[in-house]
N, C-alpha and C. Protein backbone atom coordinates (compact mmCIF):
# COMPACT_ATOMS: atom_id res chain seq x y z
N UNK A 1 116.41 177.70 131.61
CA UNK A 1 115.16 178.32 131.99
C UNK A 1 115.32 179.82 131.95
N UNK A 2 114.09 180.89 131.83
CA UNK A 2 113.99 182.14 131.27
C UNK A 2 114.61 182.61 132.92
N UNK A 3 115.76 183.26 133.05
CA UNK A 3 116.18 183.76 134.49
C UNK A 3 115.40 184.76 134.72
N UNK A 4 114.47 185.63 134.17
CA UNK A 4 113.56 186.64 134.72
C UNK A 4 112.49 186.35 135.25
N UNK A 5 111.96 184.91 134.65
CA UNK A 5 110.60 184.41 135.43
C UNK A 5 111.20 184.13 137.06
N UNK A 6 109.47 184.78 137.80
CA UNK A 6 109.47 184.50 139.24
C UNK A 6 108.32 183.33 139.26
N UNK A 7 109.00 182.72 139.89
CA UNK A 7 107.76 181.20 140.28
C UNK A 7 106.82 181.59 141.36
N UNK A 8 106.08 182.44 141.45
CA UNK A 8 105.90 182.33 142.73
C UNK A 8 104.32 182.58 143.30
N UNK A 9 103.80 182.53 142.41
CA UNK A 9 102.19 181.99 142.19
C UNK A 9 101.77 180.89 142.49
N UNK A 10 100.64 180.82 143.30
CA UNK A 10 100.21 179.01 143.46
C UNK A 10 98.63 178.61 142.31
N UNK A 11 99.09 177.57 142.64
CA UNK A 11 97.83 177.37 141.66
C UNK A 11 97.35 175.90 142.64
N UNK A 12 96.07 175.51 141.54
CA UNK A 12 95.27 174.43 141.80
C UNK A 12 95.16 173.55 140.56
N UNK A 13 95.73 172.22 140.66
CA UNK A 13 95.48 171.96 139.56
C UNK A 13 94.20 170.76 139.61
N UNK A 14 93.60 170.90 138.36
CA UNK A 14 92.69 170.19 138.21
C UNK A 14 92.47 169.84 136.92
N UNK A 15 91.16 169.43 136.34
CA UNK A 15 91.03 168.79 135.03
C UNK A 15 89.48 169.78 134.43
N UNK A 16 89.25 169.66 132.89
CA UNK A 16 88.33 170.50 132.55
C UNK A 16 86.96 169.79 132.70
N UNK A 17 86.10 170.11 131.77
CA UNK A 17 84.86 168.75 131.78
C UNK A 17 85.23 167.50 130.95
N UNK A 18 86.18 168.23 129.81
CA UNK A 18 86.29 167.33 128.52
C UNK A 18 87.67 166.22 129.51
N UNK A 19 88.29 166.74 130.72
CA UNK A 19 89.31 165.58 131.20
C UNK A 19 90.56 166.19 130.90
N UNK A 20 90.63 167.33 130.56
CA UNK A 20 92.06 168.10 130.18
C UNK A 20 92.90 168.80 130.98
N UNK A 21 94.08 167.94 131.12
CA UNK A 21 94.75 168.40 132.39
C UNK A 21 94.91 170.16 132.62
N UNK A 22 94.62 170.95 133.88
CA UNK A 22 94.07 172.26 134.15
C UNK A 22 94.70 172.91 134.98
N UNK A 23 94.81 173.92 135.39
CA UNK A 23 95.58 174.79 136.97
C UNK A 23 94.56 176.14 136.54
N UNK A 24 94.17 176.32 137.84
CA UNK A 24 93.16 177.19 138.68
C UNK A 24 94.37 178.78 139.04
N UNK A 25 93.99 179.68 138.33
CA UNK A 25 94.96 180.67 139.70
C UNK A 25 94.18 181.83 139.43
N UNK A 26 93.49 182.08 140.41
CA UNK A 26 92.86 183.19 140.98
C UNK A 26 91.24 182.58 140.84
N UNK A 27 90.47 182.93 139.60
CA UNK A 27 89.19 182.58 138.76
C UNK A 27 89.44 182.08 137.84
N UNK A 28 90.57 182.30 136.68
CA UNK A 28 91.10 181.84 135.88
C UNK A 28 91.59 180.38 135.69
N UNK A 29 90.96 179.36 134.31
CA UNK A 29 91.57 178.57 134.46
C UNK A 29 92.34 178.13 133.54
N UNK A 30 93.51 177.40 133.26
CA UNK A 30 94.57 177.68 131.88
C UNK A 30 94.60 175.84 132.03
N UNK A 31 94.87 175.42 130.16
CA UNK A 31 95.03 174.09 129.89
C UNK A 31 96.35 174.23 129.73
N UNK A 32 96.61 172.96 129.92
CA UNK A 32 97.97 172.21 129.69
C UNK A 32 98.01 172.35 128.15
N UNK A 33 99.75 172.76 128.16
CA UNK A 33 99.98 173.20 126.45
C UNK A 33 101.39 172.19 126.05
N UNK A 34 102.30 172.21 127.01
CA UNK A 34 103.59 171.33 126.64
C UNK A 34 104.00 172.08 127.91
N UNK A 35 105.15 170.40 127.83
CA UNK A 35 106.55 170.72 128.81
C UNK A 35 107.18 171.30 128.06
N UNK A 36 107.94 172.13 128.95
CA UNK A 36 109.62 173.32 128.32
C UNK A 36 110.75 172.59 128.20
N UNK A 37 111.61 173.16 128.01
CA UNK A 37 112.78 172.70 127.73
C UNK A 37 113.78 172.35 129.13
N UNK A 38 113.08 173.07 130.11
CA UNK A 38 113.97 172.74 131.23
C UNK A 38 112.64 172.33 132.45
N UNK A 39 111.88 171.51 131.57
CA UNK A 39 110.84 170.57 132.20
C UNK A 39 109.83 171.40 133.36
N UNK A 40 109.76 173.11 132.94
CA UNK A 40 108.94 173.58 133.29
C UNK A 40 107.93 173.15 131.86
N UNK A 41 106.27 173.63 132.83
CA UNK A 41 105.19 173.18 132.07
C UNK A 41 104.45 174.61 131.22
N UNK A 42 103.96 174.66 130.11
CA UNK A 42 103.31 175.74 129.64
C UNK A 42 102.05 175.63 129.37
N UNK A 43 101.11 176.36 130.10
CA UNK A 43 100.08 176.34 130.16
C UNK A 43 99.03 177.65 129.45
N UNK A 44 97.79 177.68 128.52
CA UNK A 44 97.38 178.94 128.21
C UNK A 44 95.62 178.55 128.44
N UNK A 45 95.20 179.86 128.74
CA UNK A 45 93.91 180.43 129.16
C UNK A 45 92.74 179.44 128.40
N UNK A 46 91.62 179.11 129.20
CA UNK A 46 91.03 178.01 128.16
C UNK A 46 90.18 179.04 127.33
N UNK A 47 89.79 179.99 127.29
CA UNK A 47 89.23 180.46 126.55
C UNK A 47 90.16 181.14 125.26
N UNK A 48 89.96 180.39 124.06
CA UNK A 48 90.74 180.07 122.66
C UNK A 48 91.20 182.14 122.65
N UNK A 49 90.39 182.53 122.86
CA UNK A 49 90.41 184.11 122.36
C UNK A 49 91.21 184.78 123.43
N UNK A 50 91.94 184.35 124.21
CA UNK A 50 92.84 184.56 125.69
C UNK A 50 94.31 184.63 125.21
N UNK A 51 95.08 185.82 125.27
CA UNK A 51 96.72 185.41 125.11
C UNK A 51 97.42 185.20 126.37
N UNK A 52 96.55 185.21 127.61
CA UNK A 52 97.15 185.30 128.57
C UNK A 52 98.16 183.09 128.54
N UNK A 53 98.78 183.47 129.52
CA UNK A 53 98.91 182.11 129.68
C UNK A 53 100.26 181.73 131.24
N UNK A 54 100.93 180.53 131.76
CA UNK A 54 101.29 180.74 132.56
C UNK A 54 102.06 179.72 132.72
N UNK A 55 103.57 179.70 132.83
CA UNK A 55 104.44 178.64 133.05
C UNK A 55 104.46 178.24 134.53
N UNK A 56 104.67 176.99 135.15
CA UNK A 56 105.30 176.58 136.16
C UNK A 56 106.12 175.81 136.37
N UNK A 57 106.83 175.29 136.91
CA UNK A 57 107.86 175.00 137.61
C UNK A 57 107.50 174.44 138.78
N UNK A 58 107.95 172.90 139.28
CA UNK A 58 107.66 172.58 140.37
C UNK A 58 105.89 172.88 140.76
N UNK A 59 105.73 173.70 142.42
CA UNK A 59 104.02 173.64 142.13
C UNK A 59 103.85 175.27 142.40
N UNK A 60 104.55 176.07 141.81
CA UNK A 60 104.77 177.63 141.62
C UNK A 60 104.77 177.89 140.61
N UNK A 61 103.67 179.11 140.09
CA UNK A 61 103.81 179.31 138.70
C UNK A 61 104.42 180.83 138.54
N UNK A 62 104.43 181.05 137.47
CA UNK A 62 104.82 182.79 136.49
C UNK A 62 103.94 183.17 135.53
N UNK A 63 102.95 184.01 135.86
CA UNK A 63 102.49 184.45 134.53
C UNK A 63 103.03 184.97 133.69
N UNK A 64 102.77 185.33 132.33
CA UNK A 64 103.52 185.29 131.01
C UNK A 64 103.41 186.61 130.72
N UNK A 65 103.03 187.70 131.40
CA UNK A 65 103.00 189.19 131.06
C UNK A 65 102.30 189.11 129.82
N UNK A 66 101.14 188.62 129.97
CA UNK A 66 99.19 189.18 129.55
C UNK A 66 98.43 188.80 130.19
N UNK A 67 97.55 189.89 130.43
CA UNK A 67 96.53 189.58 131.48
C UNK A 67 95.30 188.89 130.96
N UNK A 68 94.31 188.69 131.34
CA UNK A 68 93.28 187.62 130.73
C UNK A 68 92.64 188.81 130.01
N UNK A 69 92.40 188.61 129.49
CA UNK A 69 91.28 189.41 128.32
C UNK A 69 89.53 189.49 128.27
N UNK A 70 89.51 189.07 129.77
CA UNK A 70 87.79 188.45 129.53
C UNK A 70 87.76 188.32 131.21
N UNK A 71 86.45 188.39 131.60
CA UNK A 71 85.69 188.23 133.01
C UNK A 71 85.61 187.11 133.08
């Protein structure tokens, strides 16, 4: 696992309209993208035009150093 990420964001997880597994953190909400290699999860911004995105670990996340791009 990346030793610089801090886990230490909470989130909410939930599902979209379409049923797509989701996590909530702040206003923002990011889809499920793949598990990692050390069975953290990678998650990115649902809006397609978003580079932001946000790994977690357990039920603590790390954002990915980009911020959302959009209100």
């Amino acid at each position: 696992m990346d030793i610089d990420m801090t886990f230490n964001i909470r989130f909410l997880r939930t599902e979209t309209n379409k049923g797509t597994e989701a996590i909530v953190i702040e206003k923002f909400i990011y889809v499920f993208k793949r598990v990692n290699k050390y069975k953290s999860e990678y998650w990115r911004c649902q809006n397609k035009n978003c580079k932001a995105s946000v790994t977690t670990f357990d039920e603590l996340g790390s954002l990915n150093n980009v911020e959302n791009a959009h209100d």
